[in-house]
Protein backbone atom coordinates (compact mmCIF):
# COMPACT_ATOMS: atom_id res chain seq x y z
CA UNK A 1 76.58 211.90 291.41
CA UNK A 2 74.35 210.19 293.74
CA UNK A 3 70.61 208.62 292.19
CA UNK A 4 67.72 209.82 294.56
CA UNK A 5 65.98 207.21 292.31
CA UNK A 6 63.19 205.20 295.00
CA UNK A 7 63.97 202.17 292.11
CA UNK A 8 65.51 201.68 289.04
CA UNK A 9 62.94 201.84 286.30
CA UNK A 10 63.30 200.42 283.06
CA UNK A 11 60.14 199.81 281.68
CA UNK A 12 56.75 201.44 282.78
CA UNK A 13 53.31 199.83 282.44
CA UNK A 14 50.81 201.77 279.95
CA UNK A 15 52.70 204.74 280.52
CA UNK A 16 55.71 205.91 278.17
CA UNK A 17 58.95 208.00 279.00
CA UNK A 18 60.72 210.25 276.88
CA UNK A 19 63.40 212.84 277.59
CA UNK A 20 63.23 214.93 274.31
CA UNK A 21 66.08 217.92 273.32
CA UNK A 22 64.59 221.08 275.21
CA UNK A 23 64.26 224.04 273.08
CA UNK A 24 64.46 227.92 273.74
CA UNK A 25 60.94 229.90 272.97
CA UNK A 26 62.79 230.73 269.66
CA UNK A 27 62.84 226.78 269.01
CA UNK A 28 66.57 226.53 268.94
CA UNK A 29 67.83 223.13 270.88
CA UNK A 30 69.00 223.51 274.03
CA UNK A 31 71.70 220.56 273.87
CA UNK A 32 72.05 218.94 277.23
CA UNK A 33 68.98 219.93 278.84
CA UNK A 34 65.74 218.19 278.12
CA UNK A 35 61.93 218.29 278.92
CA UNK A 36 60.89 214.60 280.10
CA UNK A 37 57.33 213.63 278.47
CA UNK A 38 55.29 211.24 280.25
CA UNK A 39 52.47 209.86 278.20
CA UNK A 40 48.75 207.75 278.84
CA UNK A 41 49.53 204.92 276.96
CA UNK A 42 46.04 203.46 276.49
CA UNK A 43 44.31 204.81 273.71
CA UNK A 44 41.74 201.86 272.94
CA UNK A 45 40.56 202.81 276.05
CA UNK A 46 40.26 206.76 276.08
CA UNK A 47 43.63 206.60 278.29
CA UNK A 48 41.71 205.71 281.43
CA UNK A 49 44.17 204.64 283.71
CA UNK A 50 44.56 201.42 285.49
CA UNK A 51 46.20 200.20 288.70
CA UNK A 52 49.23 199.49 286.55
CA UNK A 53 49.22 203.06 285.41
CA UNK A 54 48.73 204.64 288.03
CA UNK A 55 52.01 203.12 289.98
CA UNK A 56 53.94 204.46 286.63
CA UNK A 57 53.10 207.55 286.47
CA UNK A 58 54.12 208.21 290.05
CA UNK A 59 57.07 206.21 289.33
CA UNK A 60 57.98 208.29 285.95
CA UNK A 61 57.01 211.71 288.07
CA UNK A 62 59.57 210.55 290.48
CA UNK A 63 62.23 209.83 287.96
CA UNK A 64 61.68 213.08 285.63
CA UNK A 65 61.74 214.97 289.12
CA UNK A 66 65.33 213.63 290.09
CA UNK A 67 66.93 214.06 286.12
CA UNK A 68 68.93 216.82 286.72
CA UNK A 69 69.26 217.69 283.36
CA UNK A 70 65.18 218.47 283.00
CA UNK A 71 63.88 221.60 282.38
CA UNK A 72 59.75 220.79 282.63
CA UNK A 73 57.30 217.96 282.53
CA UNK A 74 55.01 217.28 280.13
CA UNK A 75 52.29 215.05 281.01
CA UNK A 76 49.80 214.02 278.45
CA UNK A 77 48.62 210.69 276.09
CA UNK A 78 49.02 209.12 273.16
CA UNK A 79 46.49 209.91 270.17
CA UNK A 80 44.32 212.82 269.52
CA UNK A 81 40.88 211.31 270.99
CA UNK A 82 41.73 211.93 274.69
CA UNK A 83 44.14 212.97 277.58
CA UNK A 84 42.44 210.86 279.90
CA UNK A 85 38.72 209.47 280.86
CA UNK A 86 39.94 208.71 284.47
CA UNK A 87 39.96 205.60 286.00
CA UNK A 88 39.63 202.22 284.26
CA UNK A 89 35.67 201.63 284.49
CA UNK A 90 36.44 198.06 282.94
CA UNK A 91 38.61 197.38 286.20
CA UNK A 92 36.53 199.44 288.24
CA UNK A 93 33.24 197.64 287.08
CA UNK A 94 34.80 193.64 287.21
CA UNK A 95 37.66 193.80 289.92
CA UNK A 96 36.95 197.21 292.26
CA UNK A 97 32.93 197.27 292.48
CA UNK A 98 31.84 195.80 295.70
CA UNK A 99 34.89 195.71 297.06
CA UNK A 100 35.77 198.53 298.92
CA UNK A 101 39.25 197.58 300.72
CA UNK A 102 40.36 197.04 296.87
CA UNK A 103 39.14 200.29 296.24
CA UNK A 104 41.09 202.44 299.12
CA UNK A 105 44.03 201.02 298.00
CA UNK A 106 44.04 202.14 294.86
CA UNK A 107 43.10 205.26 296.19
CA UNK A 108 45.93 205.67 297.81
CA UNK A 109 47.93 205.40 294.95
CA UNK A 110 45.69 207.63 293.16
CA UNK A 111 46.07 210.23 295.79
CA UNK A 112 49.76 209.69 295.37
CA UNK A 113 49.52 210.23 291.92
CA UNK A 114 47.87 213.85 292.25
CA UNK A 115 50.22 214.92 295.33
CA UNK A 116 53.07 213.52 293.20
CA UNK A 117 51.74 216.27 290.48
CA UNK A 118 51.48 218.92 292.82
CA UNK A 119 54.91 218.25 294.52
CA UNK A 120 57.23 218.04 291.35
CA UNK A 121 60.46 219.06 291.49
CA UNK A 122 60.17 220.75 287.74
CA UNK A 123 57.25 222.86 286.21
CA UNK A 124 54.57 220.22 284.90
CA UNK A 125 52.54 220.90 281.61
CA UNK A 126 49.47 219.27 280.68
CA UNK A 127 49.10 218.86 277.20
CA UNK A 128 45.60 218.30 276.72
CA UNK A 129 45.86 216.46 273.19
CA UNK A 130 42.13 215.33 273.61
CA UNK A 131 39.29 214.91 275.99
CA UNK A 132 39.87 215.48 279.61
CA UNK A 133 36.98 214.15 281.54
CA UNK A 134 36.08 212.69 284.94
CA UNK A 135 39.55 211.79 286.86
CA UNK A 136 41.65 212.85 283.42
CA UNK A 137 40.01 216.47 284.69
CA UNK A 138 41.31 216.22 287.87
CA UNK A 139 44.80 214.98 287.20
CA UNK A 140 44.89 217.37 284.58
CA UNK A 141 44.03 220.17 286.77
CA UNK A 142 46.79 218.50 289.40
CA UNK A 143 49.32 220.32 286.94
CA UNK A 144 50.77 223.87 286.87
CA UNK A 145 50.27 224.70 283.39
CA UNK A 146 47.64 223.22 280.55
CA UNK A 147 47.23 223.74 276.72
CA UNK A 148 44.89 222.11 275.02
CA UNK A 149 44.01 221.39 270.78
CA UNK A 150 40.61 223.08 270.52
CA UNK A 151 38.82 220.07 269.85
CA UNK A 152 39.00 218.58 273.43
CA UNK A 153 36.15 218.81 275.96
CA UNK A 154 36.73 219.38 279.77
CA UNK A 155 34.78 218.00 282.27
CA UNK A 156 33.28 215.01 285.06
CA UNK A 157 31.41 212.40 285.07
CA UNK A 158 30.82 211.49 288.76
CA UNK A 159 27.59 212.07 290.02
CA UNK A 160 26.09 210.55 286.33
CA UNK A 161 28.49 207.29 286.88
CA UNK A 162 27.93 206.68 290.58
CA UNK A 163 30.65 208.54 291.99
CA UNK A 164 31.78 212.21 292.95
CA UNK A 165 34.52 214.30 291.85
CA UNK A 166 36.32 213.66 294.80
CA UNK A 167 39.83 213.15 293.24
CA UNK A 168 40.72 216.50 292.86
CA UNK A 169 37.79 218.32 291.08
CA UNK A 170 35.59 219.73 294.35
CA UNK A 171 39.27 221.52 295.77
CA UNK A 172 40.39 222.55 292.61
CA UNK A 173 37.55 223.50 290.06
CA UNK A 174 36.36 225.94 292.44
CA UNK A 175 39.93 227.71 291.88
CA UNK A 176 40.09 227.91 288.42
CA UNK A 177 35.93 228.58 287.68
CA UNK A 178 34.42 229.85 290.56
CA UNK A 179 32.16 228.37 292.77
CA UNK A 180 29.26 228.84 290.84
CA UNK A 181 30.58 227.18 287.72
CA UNK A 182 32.22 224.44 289.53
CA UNK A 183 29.07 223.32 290.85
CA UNK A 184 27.77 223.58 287.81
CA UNK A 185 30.79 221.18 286.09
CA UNK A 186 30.54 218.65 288.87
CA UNK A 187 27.13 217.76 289.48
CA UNK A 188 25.35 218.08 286.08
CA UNK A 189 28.44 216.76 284.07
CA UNK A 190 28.20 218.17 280.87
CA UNK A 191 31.57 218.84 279.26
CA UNK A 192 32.56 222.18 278.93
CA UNK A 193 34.31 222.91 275.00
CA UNK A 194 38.47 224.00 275.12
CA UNK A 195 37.14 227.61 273.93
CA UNK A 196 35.02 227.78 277.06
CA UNK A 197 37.65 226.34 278.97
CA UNK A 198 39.77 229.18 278.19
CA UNK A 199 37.53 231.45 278.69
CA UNK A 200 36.75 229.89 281.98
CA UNK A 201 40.47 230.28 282.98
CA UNK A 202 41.03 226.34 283.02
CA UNK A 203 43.81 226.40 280.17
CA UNK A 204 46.16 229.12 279.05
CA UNK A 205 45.99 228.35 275.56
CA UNK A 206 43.75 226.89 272.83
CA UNK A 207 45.37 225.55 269.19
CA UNK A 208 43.72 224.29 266.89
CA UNK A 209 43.83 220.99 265.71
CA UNK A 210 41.83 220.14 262.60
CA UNK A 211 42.99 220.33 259.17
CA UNK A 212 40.48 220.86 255.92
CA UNK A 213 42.38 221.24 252.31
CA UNK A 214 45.72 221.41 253.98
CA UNK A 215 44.64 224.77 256.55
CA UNK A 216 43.87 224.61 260.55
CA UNK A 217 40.76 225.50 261.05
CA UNK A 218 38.68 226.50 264.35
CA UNK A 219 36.47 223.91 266.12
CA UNK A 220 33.47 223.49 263.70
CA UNK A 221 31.39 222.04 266.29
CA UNK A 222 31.23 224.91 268.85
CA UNK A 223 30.44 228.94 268.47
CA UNK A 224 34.24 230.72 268.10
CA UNK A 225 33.38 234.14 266.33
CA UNK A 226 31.33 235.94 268.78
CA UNK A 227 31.17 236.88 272.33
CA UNK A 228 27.09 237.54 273.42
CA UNK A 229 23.46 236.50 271.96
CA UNK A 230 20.56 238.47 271.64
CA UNK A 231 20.10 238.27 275.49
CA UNK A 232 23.49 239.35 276.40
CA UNK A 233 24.63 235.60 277.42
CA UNK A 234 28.62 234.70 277.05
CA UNK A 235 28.38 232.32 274.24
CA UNK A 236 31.95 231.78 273.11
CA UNK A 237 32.44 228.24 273.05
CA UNK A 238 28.68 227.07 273.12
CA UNK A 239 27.83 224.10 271.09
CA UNK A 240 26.22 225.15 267.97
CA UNK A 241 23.16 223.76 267.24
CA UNK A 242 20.51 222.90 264.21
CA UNK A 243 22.19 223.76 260.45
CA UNK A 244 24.98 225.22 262.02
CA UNK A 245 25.83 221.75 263.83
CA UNK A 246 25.06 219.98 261.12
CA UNK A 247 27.94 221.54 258.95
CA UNK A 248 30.28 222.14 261.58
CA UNK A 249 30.02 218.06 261.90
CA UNK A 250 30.40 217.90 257.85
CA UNK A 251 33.77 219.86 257.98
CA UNK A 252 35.05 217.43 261.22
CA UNK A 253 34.26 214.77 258.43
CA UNK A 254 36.45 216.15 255.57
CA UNK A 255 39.24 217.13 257.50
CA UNK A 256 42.32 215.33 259.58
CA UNK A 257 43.55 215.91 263.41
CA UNK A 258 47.27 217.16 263.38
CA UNK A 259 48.58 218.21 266.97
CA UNK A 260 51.87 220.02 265.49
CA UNK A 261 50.66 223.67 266.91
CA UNK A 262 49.50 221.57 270.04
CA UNK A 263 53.48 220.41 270.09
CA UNK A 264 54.51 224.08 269.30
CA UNK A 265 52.53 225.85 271.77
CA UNK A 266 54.11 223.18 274.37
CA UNK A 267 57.37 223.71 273.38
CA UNK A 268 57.40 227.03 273.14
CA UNK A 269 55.85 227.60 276.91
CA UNK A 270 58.96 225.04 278.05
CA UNK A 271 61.32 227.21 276.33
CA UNK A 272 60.01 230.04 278.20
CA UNK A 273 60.47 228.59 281.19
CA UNK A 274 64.02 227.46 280.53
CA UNK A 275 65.15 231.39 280.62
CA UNK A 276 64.21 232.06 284.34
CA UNK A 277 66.40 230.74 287.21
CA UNK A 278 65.60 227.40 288.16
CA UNK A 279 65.02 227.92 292.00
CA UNK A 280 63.15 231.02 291.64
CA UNK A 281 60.62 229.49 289.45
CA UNK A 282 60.04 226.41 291.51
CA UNK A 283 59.70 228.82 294.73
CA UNK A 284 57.07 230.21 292.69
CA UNK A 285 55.33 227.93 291.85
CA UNK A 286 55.39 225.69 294.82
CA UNK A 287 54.17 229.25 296.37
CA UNK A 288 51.16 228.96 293.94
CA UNK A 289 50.35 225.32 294.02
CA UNK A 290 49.87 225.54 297.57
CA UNK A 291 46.31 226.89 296.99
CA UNK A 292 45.62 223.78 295.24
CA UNK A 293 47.42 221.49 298.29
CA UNK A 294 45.48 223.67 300.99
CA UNK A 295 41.99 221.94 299.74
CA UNK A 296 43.65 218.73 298.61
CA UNK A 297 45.24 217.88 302.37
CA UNK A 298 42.42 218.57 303.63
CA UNK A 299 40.24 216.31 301.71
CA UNK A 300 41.98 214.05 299.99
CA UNK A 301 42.08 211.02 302.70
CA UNK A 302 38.27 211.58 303.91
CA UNK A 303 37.40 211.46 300.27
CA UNK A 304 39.31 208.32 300.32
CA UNK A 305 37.64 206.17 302.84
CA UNK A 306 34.09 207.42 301.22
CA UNK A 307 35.15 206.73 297.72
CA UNK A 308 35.64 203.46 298.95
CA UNK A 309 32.40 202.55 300.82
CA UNK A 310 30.96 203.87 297.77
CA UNK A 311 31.47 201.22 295.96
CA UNK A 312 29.37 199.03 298.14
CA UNK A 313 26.31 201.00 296.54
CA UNK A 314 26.42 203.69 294.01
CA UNK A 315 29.51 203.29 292.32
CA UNK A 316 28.59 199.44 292.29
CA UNK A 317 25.15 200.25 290.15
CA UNK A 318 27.29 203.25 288.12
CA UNK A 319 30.48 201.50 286.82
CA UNK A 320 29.19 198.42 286.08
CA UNK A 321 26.15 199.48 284.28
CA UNK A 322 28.66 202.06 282.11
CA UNK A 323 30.85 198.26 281.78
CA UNK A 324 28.12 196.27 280.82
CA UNK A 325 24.99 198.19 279.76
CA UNK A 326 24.46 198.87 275.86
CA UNK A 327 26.01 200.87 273.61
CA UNK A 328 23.25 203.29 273.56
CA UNK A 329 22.11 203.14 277.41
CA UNK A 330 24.75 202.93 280.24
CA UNK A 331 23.68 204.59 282.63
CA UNK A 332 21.18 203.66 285.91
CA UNK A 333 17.67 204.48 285.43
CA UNK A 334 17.54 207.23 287.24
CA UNK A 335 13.59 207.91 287.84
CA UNK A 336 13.10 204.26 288.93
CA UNK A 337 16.04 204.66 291.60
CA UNK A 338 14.70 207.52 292.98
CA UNK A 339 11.33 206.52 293.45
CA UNK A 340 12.14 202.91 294.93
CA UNK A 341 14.63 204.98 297.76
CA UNK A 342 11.44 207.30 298.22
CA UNK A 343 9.62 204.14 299.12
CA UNK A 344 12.54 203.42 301.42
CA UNK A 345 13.84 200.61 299.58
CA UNK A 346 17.01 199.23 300.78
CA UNK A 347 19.96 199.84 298.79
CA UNK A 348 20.85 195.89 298.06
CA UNK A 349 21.21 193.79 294.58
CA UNK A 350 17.39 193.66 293.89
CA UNK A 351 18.06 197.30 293.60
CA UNK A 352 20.67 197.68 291.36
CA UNK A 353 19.31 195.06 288.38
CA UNK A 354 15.98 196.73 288.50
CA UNK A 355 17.73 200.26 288.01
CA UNK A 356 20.50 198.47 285.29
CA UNK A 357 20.77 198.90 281.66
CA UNK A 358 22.26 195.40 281.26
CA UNK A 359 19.38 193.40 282.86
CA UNK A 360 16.72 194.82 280.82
């Protein structure tokens, strides 16, 4: 058999590999065939991704793509705190800020990255074992399929970080949420909860993933047993607030994260896909994903060359003051920056340490 390998991998960097037994939706192994599971390897770090990463995942894409013996993809990380926080802010903030010839080449593997996603030879399942935020969100969203543990939040982080959602989440939010909601996601950047997620159409299924005296129980920290408040609002999957928080918060203390349902649910979409034909299903669903590669070839190399003059000024003040500001503060004053570019000051270092967490 010939290898339509690029190279011959043998070890990838923060990123792991694993061809596991596939299973029919009954869970019975399917011996020979196998579901290749490519995991974020850098949970210290919320499985932001760095350069490193980046070049592996495209690499282990590549690789599950060719195994002829693979039935899906499953893409997701290691732990329980988080698929993925998007890029590296610790590399963006010391190596990429200022320096934005760096930066557009590691946007072009980033782009490759998310066209490698949307161009896989086998069906590609995100499974969203934590938070997906910022460019996690987008890569995430990069996949055909996504089911989540009911804990995780969804959402960006751009516009409060010095940067826009231009890796994915302005051509494909929109998609899954509506206009209306995805400007909504992207600008203000508050994290939508995996109930409202589902709701929202971003994830086919929610599991739970906490465990109190030995039972799964619901998300504690968000509203799950009704549908409208007194003024007819959607509130499934609203944060709960006041008492209600306060012992939703107590039960996340007593109990333990287990992601076996989470592993379950996966498996048992994979096995479903294992009894349809093989080129029928990928004609499908490359039909499908080109919705998502319409807005993405359109955009993705003019978001590119602005992502990276962007870090001459915005994303300079953003990631580094998220790097370096305090625990409690790391983000720009946002006030003072305003009113200093309404008195038309020029957008230069003075600037950015008066507007800086970690001068103060």
């Amino acid at each position: 058999m010939k290898n339509h390998d690029i190279v011959d991998i043998k070890e990838f960097q923060g990123v792991r590999y694993e061809l596991r037994v596939a299973k029919t939706a009954k869970g019975e192994p399917a011996e020979g065939l196998h579901n290749a599971w490519i995991w974020l390897d850098n949970p210290t770090q919320y499985n932001s991704y760095t350069t490193d990463m980046v070049k592996s995942v495209i690499l282990a894409l590549r690789k599950a793509s060719n195994e002829r013996s693979v039935n899906c993809i499953v893409f997701t990380a290691v732990g329980d705190k988080a698929f993925c926080t998007g890029g590296n802010t610790k590399e963006y903030a010391e190596y990429y800020a200022g320096n934005p010839p760096e930066y557009r080449q590691y946007m072009r593997l980033f782009n490759d990255m998310v066209t490698g996603l949307l161009i896989a030879d086998k069906p590609v399942v995100c499974r969203v074992n934590g938070m997906r935020i910022g460019g996690g969100q987008e890569i995430g969203m990069a996949c055909d399929y996504a089911i989540a543990q009911d804990m995780a939040k969804f959402g960006q982080a751009g516009p409060k970080h010095g940067s826009a959602p231009d890796g994915g989440a302005t051509d494909f939010l929109p998609l899954y949420v509506g206009i209306e909601n995805a400007m909504v996601g992207c600008t203000l950047c508050e994290p939508w909860s995996a109930h409202q997620a589902y709701r929202l159409g971003m994830v086919s299924e929610i599991v739970p993933a906490l465990k109190v005296d030995g039972k799964f129980v619901p998300n504690p920290l968000v509203i799950t047993d009704r549908w409208v408040d007194e003024f007819g609002r959607i509130v499934l999957g609203e944060p709960k607030t006041g008492e209600a928080l306060a012992k939703g918060k107590e039960l996340v203390k007593k109990g333990t994260m287990d992601l076996s349902l989470l592993d379950e649910a996966v498996e048992r979409l994979c096995g479903k896909l294992l009894a349809t034909f093989p080129g029928c299903t990928m004609k499908t669903i490359g039909s499908l994903r080109k919705f998502k590669l319409e807005h993405w070839h359109q955009n993705a190399e003019s978001n590119r060359e602005w992502l990276g003059l962007n870090m001459m000024g915005e994303a300079k003040a953003g990631f580094q003051a998220f790097n370096s500001g305090p625990k409690d503060n790391r983000e720009v004053d946002f006030v003072k920056m305003r009113r200093m570019l309404a008195e038309a000051h020029p957008w230069d270092e003075e600037l950015i340490r008066a507007i800086s967490p970690q001068y103060k």
